[in-house]
Protein backbone atom coordinates (compact mmCIF):
# COMPACT_ATOMS: atom_id res chain seq x y z
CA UNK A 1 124.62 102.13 -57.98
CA UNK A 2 123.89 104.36 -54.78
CA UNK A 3 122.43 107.18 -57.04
CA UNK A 4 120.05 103.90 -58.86
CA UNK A 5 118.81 102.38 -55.59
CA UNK A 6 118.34 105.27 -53.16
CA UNK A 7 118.37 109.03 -55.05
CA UNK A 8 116.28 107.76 -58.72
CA UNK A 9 113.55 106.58 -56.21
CA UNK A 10 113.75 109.91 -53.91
CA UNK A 11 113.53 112.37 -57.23
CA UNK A 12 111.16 110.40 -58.80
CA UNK A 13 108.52 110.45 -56.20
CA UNK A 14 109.42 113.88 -55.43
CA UNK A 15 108.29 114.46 -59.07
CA UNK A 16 106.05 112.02 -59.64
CA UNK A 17 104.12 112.18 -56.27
CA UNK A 18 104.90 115.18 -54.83
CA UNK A 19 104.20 117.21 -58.13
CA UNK A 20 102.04 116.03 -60.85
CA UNK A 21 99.78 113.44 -58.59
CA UNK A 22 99.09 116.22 -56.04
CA UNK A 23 97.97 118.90 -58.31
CA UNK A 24 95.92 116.87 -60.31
CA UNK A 25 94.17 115.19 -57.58
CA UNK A 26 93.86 119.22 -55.97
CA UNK A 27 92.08 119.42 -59.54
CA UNK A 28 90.07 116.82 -59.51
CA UNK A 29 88.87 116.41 -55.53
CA UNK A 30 87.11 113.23 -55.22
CA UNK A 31 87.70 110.93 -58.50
CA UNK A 32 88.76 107.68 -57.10
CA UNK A 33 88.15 104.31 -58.33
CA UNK A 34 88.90 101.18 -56.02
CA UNK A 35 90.94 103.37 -53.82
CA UNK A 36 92.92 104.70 -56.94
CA UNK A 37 93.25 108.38 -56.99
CA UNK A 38 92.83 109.84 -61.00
CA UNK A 39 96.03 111.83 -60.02
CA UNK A 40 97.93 108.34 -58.75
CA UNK A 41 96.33 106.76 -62.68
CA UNK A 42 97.65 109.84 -64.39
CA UNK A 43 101.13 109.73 -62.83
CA UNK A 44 101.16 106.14 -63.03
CA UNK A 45 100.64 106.35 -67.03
CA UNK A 46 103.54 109.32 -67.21
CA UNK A 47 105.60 107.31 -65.28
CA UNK A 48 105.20 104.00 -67.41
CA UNK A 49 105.38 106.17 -70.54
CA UNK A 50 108.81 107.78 -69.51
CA UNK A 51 110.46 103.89 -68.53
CA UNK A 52 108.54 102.72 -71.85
CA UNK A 53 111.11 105.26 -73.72
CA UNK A 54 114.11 103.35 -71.88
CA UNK A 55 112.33 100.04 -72.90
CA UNK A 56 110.09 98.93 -75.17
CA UNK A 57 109.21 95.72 -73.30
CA UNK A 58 106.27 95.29 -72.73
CA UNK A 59 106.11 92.94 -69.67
CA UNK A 60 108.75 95.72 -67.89
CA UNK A 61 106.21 98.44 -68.66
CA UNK A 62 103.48 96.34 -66.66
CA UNK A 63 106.27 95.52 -63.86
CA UNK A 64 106.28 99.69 -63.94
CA UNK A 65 102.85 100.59 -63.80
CA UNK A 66 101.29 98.38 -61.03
CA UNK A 67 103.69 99.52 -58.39
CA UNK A 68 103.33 102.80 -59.60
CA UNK A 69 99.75 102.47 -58.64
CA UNK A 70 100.91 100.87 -55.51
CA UNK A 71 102.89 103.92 -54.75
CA UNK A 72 100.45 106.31 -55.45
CA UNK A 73 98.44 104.59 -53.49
CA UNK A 74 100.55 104.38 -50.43
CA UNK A 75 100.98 108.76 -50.81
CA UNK A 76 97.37 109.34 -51.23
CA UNK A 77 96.64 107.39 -47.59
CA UNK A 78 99.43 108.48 -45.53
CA UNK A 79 99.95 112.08 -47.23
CA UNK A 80 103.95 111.41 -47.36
CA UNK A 81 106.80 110.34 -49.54
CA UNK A 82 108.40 108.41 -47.35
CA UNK A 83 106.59 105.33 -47.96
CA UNK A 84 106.77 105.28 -51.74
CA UNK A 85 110.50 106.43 -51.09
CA UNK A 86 110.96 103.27 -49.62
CA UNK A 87 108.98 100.92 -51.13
CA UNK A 88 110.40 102.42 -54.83
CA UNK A 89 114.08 101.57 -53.19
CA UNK A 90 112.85 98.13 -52.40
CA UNK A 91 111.37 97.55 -55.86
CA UNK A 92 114.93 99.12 -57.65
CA UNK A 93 116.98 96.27 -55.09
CA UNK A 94 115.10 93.35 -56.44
CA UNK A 95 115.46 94.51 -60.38
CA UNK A 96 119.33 94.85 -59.44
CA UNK A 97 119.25 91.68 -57.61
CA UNK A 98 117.56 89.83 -60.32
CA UNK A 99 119.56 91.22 -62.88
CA UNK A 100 122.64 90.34 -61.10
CA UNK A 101 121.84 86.73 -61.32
């Protein structure tokens, strides 16, 4: 459960973030739309498309992408991963929370 709330959301940032959303927005400089870096829209799609292997429904996959976006968002502004850490924690308590009941 520890490895689910807290080191999931650190890796995949790290990966997610860190990785493919910073070299493609070093590839593409200055393609934003509503404050939505091409890199954080390209991640965000990977991302949904990986969780969309795990499950096929589609309401979860749209649950996925939008904070994705948010996230993305969030590293693009403040140039760190602690934020989208965090906030990807948060988002992994309330699935396990709602789940739960």
């Amino acid at each position: 459960m520890i490895l689910f709330l807290f080191a999931v959301p650190l890796f995949e940032e790290f990966i997610f973030r860190g990785l493919v959303q910073d070299k493609i927005n070093n590839f593409f400089k200055s393609c934003n739309f509503l404050h939505i870096s091409f890199g954080s829209f390209i991640s965000s799609l990977i991302f949904t498309f990986i969780h969309l292997l795990l499950n096929d429904f589609a309401l979860f996959n749209l649950m996925v992408f939008i904070p994705s976006l948010f996230l993305g968002y969030l590293y693009d502004t403040y140039k760190t991963l602690t934020l989208p850490v965090l906030f990807h924690s948060f988002f992994n308590i309330n699935v396990f929370l709602s789940y739960s009941f």
